[in-house]
Protein backbone atom coordinates (compact mmCIF):
# COMPACT_ATOMS: atom_id res chain seq x y z
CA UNK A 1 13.66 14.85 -14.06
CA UNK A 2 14.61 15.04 -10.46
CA UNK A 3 11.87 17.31 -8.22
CA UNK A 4 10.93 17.77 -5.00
CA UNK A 5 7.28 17.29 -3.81
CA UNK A 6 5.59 20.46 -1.88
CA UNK A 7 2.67 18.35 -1.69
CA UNK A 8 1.81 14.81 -0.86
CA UNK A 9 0.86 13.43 -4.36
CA UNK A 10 -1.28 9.98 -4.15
CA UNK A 11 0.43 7.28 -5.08
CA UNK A 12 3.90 9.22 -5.56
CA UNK A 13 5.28 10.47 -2.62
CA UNK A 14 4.78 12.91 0.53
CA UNK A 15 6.19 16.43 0.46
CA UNK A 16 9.65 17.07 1.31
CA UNK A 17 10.20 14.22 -0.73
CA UNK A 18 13.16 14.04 -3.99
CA UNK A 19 12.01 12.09 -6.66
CA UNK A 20 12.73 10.95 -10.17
CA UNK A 21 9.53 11.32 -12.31
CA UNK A 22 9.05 11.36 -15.98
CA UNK A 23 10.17 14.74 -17.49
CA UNK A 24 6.69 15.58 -19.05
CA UNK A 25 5.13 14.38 -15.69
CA UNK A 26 6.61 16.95 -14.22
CA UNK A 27 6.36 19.59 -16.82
CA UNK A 28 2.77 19.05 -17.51
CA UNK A 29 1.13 18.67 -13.98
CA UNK A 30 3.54 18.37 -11.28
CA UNK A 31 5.03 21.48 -11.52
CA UNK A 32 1.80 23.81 -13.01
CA UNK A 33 -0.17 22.13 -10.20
CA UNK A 34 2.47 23.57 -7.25
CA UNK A 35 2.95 19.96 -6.26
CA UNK A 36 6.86 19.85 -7.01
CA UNK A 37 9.75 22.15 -7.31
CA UNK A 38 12.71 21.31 -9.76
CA UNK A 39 15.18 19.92 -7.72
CA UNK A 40 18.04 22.15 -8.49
CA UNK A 41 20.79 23.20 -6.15
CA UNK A 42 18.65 26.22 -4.56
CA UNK A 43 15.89 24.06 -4.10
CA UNK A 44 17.83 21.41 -2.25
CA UNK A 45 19.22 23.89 -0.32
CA UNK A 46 15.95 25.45 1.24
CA UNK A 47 14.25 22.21 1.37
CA UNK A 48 17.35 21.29 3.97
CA UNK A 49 16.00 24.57 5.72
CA UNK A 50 12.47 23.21 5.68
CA UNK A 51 13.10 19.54 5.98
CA UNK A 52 11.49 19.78 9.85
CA UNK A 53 8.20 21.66 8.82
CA UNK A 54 7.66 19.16 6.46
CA UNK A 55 8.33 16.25 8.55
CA UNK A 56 6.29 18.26 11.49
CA UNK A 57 2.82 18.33 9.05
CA UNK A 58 3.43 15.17 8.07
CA UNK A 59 3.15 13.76 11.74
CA UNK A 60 0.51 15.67 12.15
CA UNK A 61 -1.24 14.84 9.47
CA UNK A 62 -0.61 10.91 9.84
CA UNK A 63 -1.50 11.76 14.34
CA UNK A 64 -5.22 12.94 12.75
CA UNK A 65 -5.96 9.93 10.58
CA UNK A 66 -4.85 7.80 13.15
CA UNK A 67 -7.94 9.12 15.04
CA UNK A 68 -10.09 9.46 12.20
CA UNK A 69 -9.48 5.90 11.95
CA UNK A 70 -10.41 5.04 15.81
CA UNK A 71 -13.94 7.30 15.03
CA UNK A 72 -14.43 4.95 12.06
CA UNK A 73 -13.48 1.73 13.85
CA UNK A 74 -17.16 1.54 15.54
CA UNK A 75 -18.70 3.13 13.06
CA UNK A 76 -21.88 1.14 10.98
CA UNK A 77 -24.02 2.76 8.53
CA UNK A 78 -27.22 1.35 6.98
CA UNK A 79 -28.13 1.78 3.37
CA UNK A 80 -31.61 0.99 2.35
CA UNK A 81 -31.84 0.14 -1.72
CA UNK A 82 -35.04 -0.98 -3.61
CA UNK A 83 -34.08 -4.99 -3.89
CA UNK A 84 -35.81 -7.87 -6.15
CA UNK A 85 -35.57 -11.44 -5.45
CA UNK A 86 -33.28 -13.62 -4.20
CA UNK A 87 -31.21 -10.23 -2.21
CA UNK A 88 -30.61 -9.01 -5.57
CA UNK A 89 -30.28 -4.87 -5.68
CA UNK A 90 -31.69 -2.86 -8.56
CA UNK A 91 -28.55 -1.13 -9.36
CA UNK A 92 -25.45 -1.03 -7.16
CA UNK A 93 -24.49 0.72 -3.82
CA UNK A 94 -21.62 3.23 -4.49
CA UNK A 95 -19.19 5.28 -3.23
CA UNK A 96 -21.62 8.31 -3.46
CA UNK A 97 -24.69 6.14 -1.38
CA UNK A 98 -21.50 5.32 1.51
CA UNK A 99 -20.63 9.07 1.94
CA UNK A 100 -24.36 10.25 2.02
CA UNK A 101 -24.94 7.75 4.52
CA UNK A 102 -21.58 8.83 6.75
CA UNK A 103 -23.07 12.36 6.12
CA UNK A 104 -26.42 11.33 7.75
CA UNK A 105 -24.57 10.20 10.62
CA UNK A 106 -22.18 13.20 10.79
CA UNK A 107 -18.96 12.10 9.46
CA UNK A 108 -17.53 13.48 6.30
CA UNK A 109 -15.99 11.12 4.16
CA UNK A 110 -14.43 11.62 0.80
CA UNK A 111 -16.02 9.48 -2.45
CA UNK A 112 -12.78 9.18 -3.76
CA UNK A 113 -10.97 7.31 -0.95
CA UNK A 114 -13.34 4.77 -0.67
CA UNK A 115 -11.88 1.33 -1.79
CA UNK A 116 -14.87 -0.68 -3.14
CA UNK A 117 -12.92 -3.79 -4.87
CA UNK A 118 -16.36 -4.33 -6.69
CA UNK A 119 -19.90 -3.08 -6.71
CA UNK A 120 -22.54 -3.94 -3.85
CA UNK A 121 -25.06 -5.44 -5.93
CA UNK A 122 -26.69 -7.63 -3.02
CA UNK A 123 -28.24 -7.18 0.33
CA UNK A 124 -26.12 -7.88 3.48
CA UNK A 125 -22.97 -6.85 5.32
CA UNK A 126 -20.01 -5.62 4.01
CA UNK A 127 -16.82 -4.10 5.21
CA UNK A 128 -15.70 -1.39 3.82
CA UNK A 129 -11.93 0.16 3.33
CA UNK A 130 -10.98 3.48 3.30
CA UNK A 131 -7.36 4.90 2.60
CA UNK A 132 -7.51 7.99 4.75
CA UNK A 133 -3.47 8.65 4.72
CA UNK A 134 -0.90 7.40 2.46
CA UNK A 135 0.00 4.81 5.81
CA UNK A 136 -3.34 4.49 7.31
CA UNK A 137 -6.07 2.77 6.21
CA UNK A 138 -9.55 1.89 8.13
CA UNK A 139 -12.37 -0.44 7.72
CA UNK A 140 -15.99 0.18 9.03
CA UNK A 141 -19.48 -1.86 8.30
CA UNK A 142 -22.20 -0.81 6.20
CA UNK A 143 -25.38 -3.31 6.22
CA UNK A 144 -27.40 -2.65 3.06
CA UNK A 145 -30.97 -3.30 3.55
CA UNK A 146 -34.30 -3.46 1.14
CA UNK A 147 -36.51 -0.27 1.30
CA UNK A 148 -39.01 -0.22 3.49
CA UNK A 149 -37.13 -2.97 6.07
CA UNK A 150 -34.81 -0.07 7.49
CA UNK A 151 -38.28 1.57 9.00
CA UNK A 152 -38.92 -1.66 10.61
CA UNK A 153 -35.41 -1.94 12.03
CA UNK A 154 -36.01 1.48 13.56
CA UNK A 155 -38.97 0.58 14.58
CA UNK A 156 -38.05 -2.84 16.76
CA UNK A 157 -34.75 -0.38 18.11
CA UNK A 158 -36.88 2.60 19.30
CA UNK A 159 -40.00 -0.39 21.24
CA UNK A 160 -36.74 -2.00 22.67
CA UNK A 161 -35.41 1.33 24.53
CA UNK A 162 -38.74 2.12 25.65
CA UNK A 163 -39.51 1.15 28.98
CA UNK A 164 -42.88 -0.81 29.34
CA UNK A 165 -45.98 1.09 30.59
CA UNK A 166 -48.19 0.08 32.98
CA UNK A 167 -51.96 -0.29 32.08
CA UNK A 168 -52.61 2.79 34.27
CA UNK A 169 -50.55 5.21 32.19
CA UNK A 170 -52.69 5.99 29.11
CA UNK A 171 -50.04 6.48 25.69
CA UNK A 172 -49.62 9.97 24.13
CA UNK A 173 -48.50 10.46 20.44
CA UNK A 174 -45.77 12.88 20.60
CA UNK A 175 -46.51 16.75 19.33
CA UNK A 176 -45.32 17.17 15.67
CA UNK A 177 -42.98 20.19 15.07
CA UNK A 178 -45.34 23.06 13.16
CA UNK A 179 -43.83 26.19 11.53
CA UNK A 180 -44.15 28.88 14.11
CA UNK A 181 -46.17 32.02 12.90
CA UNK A 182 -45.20 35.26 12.73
């Protein structure tokens, strides 16, 4: 069955496109879904008429994850797991643990475009791919540490930035946050 896509479908086609797709395809999911219109004379027709607003949302849409992909370019998360010997993790980083990291750090990532080719089961670093647009694709690092060795890493960041204190200036703790009363 010839349709035409109102929709881009992963790993079919972008809309404004005509395809040829299996008839129950269509029938059962293409068409109930509002992801395709039958391609029938009408149809062609008014896609002509629409052919530029589709093309127009599609640059647009490719323009913004082009720079999604420049934010991601720099962009490193750390992942603390609970790890046994030899670098070995008790379970597996996933999908889910990447975008709750990203989501720590402020950027929203979806699980499902995440392209693990297999399970992080070790510490390390890894780079990771992400298919953010049918043509663009990005990579960024994630470093998977054991619990417990992400507080030191903080800690050796945060004595690094600090400038050193003379033996005249006497070191206050910083005021915790309380809950205000009413």
């Amino acid at each position: 069955m010839e349709i035409i896509l109102t929709k881009d479908v992963n790993d079919l086609g972008l809309a404004g496109q005509v395809l040829k797709v299996a008839n129950g395809y269509a029938r059962n999911y293409l068409l109930p879904q509002g992801a395709a219109l039958e391609a029938t004379a009408n149809n062609l027709r008014l896609l002509s008429k629409r052919r530029a607003e589709f093309e127009n949302r599609a640059k647009e849409a490719k323009d913004l994850a082009q720079a999604f992909k420049d934010e991601l370019s720099g962009l490193t998360l750390t992942i603390a797991a609970k790890a046994g010997e030899n670098s070995r993790l008790f379970g597996a980083v996933t999908a889910q643990d990447i975008v709750n990291a990203a989501e720590a750090k402020g950027v929203i990532l979806d699980r499902k475009k995440i392209r693990l080719s297999e399970p992080i089961k070790s510490l390390g670093d890894y780079e990771i791919n992400i298919k953010i647009h049918a043509e663009v694709s990005a990579a960024f690092k994630i470093k998977v540490v054991a619990e417990g060795a992400e507080l030191a890493l903080s800690d050796e960041a945060s004595a690094a930035s600090l400038p050193a204190q003379s033996e005249n200036e006497a070191s206050v703790p910083a005021a915790k946050d309380s809950p205000s009363e009413a």
